[in-house]
PDB file of N, CA and C in Angstrom:
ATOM      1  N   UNK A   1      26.581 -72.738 -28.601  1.00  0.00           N
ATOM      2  CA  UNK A   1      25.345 -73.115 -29.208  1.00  0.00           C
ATOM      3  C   UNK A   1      25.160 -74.615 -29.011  1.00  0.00           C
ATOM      4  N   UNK A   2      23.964 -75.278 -28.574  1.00  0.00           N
ATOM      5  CA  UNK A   2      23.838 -76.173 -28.077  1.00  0.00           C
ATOM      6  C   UNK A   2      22.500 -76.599 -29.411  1.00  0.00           C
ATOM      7  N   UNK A   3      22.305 -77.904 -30.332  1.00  0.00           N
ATOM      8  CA  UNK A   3      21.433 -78.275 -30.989  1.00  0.00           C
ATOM      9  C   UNK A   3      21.656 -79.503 -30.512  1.00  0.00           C
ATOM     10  N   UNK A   4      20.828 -80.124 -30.287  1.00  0.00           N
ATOM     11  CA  UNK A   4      20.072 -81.379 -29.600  1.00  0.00           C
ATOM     12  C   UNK A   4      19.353 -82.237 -30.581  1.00  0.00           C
ATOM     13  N   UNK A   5      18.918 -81.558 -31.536  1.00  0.00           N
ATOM     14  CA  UNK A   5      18.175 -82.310 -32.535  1.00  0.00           C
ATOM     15  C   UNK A   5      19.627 -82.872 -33.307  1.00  0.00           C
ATOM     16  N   UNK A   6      20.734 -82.207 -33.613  1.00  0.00           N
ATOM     17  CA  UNK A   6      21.841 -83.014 -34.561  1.00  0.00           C
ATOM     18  C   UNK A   6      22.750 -83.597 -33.616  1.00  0.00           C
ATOM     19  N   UNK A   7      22.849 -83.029 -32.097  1.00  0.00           N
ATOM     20  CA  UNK A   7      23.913 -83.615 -31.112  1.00  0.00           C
ATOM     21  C   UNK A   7      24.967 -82.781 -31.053  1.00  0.00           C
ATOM     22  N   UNK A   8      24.624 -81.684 -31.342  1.00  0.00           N
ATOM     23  CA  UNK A   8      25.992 -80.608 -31.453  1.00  0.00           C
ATOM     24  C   UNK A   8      26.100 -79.375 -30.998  1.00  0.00           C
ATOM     25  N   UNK A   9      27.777 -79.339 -30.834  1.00  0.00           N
ATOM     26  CA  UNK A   9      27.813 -78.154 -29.428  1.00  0.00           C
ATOM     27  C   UNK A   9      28.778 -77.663 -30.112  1.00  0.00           C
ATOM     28  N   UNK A  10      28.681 -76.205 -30.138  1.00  0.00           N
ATOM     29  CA  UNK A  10      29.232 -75.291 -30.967  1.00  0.00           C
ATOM     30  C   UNK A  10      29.959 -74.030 -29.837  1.00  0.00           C
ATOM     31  N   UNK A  11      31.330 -73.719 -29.797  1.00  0.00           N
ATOM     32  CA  UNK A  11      31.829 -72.658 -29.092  1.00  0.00           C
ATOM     33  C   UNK A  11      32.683 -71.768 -30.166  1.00  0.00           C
ATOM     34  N   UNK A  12      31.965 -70.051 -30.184  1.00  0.00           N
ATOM     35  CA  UNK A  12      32.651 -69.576 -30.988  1.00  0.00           C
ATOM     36  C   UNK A  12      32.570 -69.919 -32.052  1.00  0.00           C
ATOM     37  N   UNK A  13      31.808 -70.689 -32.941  1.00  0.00           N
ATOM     38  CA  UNK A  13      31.673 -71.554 -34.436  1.00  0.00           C
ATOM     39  C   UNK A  13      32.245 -73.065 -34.727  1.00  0.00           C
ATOM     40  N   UNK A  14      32.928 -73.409 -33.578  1.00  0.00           N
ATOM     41  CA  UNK A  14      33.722 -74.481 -34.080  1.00  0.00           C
ATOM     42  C   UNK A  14      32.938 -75.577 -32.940  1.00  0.00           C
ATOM     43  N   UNK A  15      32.952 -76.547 -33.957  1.00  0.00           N
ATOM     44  CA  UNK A  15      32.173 -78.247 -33.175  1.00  0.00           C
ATOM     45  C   UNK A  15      32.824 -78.574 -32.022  1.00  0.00           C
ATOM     46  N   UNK A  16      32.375 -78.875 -31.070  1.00  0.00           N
ATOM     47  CA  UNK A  16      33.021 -79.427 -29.484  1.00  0.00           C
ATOM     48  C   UNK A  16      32.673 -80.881 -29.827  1.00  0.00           C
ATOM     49  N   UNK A  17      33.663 -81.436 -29.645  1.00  0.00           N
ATOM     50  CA  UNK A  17      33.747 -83.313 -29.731  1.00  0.00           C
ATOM     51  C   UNK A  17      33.169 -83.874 -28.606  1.00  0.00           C
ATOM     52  N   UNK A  18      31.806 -83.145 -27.642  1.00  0.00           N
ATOM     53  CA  UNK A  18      31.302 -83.868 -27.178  1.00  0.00           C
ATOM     54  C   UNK A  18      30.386 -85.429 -27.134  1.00  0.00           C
ATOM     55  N   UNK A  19      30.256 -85.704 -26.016  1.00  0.00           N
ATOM     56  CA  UNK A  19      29.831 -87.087 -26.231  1.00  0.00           C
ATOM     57  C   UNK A  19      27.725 -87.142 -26.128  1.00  0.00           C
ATOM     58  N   UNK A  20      27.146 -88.194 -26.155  1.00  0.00           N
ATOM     59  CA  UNK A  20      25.811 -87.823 -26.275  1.00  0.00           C
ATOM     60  C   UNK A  20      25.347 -87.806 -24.914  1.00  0.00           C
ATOM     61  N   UNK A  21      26.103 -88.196 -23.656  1.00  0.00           N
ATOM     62  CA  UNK A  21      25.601 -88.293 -22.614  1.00  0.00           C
ATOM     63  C   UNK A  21      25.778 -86.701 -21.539  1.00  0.00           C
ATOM     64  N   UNK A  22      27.271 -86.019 -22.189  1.00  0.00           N
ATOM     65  CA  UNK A  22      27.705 -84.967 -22.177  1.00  0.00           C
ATOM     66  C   UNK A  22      26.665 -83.802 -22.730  1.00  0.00           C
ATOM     67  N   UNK A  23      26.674 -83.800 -23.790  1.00  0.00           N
ATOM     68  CA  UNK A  23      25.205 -83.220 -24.451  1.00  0.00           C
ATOM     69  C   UNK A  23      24.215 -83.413 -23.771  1.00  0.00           C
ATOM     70  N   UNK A  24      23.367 -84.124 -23.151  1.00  0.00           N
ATOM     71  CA  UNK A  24      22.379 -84.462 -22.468  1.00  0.00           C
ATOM     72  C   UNK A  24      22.325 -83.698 -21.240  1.00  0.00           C
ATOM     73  N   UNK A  25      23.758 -83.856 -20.663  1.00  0.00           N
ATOM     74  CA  UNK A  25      23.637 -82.999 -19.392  1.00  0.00           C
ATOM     75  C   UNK A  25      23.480 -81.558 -19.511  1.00  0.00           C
ATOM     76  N   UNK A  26      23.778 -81.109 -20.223  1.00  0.00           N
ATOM     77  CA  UNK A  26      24.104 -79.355 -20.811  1.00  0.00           C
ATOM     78  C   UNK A  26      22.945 -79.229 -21.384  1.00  0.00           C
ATOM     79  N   UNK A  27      22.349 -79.729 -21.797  1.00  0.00           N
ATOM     80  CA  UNK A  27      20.897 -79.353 -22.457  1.00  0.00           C
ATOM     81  C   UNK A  27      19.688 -79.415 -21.396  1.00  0.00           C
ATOM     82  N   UNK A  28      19.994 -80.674 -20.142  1.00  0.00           N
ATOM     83  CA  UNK A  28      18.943 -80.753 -18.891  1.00  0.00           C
ATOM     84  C   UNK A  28      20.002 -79.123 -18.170  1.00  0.00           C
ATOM     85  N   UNK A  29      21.087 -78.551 -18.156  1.00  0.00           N
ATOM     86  CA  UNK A  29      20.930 -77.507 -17.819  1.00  0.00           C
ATOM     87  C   UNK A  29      20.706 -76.045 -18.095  1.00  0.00           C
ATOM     88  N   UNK A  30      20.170 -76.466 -19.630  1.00  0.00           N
ATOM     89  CA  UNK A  30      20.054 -75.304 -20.066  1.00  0.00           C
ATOM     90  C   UNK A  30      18.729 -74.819 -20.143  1.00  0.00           C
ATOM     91  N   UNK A  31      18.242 -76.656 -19.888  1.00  0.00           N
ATOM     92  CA  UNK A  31      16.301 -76.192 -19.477  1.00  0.00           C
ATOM     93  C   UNK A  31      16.166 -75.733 -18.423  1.00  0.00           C
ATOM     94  N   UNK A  32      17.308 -75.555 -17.149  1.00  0.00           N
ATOM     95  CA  UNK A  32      16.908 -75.473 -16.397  1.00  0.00           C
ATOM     96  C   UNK A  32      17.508 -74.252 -15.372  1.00  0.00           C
ATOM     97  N   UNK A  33      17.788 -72.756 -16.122  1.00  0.00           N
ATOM     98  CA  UNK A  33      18.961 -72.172 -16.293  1.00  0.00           C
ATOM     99  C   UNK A  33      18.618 -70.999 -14.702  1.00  0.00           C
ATOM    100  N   UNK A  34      17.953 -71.493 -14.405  1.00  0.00           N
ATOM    101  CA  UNK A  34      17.619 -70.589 -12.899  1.00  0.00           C
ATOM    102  C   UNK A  34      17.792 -71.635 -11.654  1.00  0.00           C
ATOM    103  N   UNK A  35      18.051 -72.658 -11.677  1.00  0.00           N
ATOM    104  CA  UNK A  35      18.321 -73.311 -10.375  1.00  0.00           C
ATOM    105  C   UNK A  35      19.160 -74.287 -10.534  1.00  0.00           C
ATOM    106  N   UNK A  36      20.157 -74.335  -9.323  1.00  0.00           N
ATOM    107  CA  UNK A  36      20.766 -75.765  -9.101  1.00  0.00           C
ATOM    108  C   UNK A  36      20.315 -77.566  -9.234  1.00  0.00           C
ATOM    109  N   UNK A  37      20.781 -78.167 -10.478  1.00  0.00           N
ATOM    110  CA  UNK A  37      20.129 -79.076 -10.108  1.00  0.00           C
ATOM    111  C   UNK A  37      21.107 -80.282 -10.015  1.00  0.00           C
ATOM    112  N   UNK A  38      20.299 -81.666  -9.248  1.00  0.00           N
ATOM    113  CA  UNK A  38      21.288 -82.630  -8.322  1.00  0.00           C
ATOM    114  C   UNK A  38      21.836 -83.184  -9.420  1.00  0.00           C
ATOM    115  N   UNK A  39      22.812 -83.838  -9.197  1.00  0.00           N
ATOM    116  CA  UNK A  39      23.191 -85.627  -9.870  1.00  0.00           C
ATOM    117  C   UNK A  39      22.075 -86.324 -10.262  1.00  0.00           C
ATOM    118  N   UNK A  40      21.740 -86.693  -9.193  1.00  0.00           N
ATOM    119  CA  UNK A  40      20.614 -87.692  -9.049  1.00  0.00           C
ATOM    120  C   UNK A  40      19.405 -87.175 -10.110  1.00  0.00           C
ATOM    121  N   UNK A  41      18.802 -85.999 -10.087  1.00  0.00           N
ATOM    122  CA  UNK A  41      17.755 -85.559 -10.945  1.00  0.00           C
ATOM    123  C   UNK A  41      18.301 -85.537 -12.521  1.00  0.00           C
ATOM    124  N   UNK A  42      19.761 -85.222 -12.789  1.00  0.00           N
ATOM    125  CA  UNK A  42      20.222 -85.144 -13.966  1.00  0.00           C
ATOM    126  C   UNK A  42      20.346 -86.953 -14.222  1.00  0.00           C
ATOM    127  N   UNK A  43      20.340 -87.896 -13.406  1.00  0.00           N
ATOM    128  CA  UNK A  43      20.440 -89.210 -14.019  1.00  0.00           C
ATOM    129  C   UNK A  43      19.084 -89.586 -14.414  1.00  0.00           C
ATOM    130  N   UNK A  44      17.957 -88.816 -13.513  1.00  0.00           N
ATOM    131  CA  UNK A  44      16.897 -89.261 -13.580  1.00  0.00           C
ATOM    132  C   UNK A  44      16.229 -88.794 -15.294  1.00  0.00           C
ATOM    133  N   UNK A  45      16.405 -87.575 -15.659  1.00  0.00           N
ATOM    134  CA  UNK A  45      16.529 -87.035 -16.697  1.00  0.00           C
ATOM    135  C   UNK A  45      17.044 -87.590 -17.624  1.00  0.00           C
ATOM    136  N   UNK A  46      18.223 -87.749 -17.895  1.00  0.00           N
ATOM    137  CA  UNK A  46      18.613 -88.375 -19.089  1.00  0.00           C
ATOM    138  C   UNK A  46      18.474 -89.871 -19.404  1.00  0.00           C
ATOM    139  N   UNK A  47      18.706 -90.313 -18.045  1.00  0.00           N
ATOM    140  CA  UNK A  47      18.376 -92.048 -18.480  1.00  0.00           C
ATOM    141  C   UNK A  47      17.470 -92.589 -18.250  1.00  0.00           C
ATOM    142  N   UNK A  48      15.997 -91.438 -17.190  1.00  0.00           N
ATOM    143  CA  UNK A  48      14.968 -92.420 -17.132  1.00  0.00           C
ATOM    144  C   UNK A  48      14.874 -93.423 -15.909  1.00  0.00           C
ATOM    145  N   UNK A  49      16.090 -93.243 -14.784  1.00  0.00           N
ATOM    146  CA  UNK A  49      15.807 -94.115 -13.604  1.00  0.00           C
ATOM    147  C   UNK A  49      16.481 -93.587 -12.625  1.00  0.00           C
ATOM    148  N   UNK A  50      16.355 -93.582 -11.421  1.00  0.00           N
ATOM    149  CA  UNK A  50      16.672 -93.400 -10.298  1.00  0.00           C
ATOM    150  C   UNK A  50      17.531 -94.424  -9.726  1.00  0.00           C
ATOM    151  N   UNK A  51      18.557 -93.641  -9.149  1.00  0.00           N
ATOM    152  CA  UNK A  51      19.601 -93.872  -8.447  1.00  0.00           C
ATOM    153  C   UNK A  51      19.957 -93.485  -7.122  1.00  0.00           C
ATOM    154  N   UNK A  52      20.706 -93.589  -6.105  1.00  0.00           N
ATOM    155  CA  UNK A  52      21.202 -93.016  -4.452  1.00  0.00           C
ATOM    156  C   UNK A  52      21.922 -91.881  -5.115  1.00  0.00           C
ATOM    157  N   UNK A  53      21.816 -90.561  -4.109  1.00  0.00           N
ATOM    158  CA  UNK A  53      22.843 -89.623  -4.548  1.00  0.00           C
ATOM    159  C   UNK A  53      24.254 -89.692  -4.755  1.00  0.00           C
ATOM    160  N   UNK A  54      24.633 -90.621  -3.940  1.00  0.00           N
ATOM    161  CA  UNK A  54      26.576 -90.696  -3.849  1.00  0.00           C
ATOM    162  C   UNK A  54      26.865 -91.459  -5.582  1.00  0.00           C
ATOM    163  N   UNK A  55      25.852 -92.298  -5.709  1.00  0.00           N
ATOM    164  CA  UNK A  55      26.184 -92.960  -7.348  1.00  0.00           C
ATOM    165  C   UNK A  55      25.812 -91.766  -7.678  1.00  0.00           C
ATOM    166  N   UNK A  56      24.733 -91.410  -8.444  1.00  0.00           N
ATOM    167  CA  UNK A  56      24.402 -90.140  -9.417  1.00  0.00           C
ATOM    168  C   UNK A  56      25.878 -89.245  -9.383  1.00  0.00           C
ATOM    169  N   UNK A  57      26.404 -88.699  -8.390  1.00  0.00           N
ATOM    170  CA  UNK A  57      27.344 -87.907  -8.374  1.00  0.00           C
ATOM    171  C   UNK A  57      28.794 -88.629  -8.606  1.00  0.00           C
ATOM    172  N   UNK A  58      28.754 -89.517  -8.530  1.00  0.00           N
ATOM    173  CA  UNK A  58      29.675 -90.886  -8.925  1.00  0.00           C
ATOM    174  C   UNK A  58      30.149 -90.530 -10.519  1.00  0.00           C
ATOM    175  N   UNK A  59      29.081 -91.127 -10.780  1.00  0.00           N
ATOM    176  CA  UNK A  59      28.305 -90.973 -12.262  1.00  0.00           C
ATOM    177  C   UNK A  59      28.920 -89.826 -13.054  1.00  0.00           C
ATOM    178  N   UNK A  60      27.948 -88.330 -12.758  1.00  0.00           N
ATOM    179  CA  UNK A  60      27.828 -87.274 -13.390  1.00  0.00           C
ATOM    180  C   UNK A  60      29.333 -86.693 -13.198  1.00  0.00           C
ATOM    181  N   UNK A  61      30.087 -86.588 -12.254  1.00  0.00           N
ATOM    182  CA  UNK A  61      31.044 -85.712 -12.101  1.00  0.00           C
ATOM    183  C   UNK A  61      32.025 -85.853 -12.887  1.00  0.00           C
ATOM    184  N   UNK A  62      32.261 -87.079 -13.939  1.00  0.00           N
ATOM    185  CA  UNK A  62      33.295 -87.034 -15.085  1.00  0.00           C
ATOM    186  C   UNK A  62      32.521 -86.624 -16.060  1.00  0.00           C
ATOM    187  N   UNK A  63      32.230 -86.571 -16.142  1.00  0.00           N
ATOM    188  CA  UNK A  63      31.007 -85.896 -17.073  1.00  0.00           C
ATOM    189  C   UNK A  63      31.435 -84.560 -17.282  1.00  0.00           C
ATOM    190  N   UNK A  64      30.638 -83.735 -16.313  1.00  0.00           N
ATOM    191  CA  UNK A  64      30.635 -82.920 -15.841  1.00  0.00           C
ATOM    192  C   UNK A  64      32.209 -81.631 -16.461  1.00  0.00           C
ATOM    193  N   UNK A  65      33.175 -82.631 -15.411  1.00  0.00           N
ATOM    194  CA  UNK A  65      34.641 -82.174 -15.564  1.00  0.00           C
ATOM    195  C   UNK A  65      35.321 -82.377 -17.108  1.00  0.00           C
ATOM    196  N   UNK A  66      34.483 -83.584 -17.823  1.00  0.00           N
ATOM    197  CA  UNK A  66      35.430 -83.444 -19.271  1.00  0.00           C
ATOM    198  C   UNK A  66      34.549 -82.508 -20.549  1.00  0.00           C
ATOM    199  N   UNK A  67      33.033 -82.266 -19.702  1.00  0.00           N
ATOM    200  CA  UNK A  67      32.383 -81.295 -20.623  1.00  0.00           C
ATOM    201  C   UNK A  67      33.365 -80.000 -20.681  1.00  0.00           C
ATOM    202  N   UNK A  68      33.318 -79.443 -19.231  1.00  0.00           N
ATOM    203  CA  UNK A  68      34.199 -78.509 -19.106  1.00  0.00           C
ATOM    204  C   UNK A  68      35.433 -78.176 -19.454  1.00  0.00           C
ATOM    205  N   UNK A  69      36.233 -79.652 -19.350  1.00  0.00           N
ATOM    206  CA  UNK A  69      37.325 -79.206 -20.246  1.00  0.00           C
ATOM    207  C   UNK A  69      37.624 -79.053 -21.959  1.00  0.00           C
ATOM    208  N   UNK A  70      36.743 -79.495 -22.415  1.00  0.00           N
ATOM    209  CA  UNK A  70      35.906 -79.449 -23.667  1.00  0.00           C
ATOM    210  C   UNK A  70      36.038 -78.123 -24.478  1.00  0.00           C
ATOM    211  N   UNK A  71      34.893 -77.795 -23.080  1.00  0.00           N
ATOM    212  CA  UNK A  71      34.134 -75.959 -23.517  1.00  0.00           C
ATOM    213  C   UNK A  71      35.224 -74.817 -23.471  1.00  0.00           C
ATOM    214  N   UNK A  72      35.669 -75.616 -22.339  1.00  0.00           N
ATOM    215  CA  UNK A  72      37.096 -74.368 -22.293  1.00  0.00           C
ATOM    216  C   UNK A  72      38.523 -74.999 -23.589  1.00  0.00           C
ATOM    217  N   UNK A  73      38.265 -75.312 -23.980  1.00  0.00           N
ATOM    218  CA  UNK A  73      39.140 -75.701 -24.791  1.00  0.00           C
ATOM    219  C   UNK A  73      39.375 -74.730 -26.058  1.00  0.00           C
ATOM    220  N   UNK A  74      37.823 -74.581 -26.073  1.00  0.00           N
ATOM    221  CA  UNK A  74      37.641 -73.389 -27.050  1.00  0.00           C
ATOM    222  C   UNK A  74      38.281 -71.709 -27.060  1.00  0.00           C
ATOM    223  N   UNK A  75      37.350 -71.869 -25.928  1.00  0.00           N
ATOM    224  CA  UNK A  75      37.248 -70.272 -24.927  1.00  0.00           C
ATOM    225  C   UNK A  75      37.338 -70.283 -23.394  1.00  0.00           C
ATOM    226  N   UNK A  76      37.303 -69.377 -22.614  1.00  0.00           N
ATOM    227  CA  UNK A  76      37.463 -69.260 -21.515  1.00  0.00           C
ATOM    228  C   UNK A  76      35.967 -68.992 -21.241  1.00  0.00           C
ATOM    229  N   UNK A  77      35.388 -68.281 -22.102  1.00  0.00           N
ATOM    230  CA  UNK A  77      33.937 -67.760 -21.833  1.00  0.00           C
ATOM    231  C   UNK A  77      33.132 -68.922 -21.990  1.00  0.00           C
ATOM    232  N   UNK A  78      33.441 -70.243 -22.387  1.00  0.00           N
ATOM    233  CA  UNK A  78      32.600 -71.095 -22.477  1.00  0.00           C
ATOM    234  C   UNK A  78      32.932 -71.969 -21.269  1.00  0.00           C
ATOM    235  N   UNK A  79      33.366 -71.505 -19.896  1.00  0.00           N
ATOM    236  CA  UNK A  79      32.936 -72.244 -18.647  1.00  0.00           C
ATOM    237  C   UNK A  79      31.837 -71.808 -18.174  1.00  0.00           C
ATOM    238  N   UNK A  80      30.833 -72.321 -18.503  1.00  0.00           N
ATOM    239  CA  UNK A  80      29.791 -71.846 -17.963  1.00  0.00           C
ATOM    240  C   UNK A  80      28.750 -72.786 -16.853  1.00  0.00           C
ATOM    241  N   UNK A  81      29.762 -73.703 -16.733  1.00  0.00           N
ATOM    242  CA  UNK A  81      28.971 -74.796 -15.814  1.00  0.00           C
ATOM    243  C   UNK A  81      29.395 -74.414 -14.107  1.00  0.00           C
ATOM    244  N   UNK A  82      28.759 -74.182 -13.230  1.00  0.00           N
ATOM    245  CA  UNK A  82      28.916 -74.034 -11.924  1.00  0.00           C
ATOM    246  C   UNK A  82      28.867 -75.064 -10.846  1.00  0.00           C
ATOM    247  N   UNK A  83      29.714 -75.400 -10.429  1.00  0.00           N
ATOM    248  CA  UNK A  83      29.473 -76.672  -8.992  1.00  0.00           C
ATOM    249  C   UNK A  83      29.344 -75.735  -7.971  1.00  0.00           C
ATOM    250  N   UNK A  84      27.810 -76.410  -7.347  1.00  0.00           N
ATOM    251  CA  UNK A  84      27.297 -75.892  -5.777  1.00  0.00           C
ATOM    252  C   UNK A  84      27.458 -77.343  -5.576  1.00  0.00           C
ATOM    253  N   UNK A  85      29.055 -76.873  -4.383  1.00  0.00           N
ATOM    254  CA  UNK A  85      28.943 -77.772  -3.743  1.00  0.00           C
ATOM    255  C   UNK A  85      28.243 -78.796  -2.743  1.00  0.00           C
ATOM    256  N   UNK A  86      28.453 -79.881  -2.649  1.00  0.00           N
ATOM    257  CA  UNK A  86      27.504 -80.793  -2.246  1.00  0.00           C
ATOM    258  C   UNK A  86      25.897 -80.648  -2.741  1.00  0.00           C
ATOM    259  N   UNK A  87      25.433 -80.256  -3.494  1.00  0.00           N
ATOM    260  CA  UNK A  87      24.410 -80.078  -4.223  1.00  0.00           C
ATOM    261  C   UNK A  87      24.301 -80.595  -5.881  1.00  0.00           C
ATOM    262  N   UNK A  88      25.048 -79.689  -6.738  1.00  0.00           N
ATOM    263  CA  UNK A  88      24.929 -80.476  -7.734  1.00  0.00           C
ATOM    264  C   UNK A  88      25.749 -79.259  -8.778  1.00  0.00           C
ATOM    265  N   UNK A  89      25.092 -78.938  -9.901  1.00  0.00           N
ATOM    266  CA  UNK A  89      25.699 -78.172 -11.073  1.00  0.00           C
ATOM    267  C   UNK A  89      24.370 -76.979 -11.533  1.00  0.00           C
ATOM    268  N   UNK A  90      25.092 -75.891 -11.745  1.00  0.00           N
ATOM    269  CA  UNK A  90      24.043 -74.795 -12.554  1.00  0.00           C
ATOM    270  C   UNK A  90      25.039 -74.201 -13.700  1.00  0.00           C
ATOM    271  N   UNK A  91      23.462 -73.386 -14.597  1.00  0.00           N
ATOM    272  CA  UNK A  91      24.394 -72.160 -15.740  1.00  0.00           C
ATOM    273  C   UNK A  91      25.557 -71.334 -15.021  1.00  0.00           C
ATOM    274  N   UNK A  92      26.111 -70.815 -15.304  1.00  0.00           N
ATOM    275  CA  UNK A  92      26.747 -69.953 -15.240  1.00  0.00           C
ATOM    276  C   UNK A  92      25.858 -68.605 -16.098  1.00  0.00           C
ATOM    277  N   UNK A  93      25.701 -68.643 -17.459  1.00  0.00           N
ATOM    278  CA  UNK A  93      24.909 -67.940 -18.051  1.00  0.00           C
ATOM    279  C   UNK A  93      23.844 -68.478 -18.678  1.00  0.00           C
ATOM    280  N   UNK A  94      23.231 -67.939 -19.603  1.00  0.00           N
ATOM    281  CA  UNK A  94      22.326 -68.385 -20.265  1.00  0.00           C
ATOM    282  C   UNK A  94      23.053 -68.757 -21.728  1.00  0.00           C
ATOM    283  N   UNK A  95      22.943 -69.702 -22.107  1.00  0.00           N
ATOM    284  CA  UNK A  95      23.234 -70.482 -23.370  1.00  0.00           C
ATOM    285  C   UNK A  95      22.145 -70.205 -24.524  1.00  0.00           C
ATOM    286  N   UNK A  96      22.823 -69.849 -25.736  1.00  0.00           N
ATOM    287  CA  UNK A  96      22.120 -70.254 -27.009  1.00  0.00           C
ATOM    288  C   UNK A  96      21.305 -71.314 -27.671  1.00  0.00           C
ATOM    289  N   UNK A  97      20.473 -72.172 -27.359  1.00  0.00           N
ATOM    290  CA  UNK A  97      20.276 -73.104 -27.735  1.00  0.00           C
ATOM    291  C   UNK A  97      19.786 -73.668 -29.112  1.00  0.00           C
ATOM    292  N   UNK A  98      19.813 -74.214 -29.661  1.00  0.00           N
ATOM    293  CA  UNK A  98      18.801 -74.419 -31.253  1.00  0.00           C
ATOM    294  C   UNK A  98      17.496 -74.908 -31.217  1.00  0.00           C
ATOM    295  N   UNK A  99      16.672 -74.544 -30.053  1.00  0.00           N
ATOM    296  CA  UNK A  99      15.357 -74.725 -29.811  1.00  0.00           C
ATOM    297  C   UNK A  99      14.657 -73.518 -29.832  1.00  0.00           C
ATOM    298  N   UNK A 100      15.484 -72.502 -30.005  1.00  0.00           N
ATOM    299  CA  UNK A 100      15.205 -70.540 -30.243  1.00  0.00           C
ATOM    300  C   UNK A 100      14.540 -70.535 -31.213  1.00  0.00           C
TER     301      UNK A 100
END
């Protein structure tokens, strides 16, 4: 469960100690749960400016990797983040969000 309005990410009932930039990314993919999207568009998204792709992916990919180790920390069912390579990150499934 993903709420955006308090900053909180919920697996199985229990709070994930994510961070707000972490949150940000998981929520630009949960708007966006039918297509792959870049680095670069997820920097553009959350912070509002444009960057070269090799930074954006610079950038996002710790991100990315400590959300995940996060989610799975919980559960196994909460890897739900996908790397297309050389492209960028998608759902895996569809997420709960608190915008329902």
């Amino acid at each position: 469960m993903l709420d955006l309005d308090r900053y909180v990410v919920e697996v199985d009932g229990q709070r994930v100690e994510a961070t707000a930039t972490e949150i940000e990314i998981l929520y630009h993919l949960c708007r966006n749960p039918d297509r792959v999207v870049t680095p670069q568009e997820m920097i553009q998204a959350i912070r509002g400016y444009s960057i070269d792709p090799a930074e954006a992916a610079e950038i996002v990919r710790p991100h990315i990797s400590n959300l995940r180790r996060k989610l799975t920390a919980f559960s196994a069912q909460a890897d739900v983040i996908m790397t297309v390579r050389g492209v960028g990150y998608a759902l895996k499934t569809p997420l709960k969000t608190g915008m329902e």
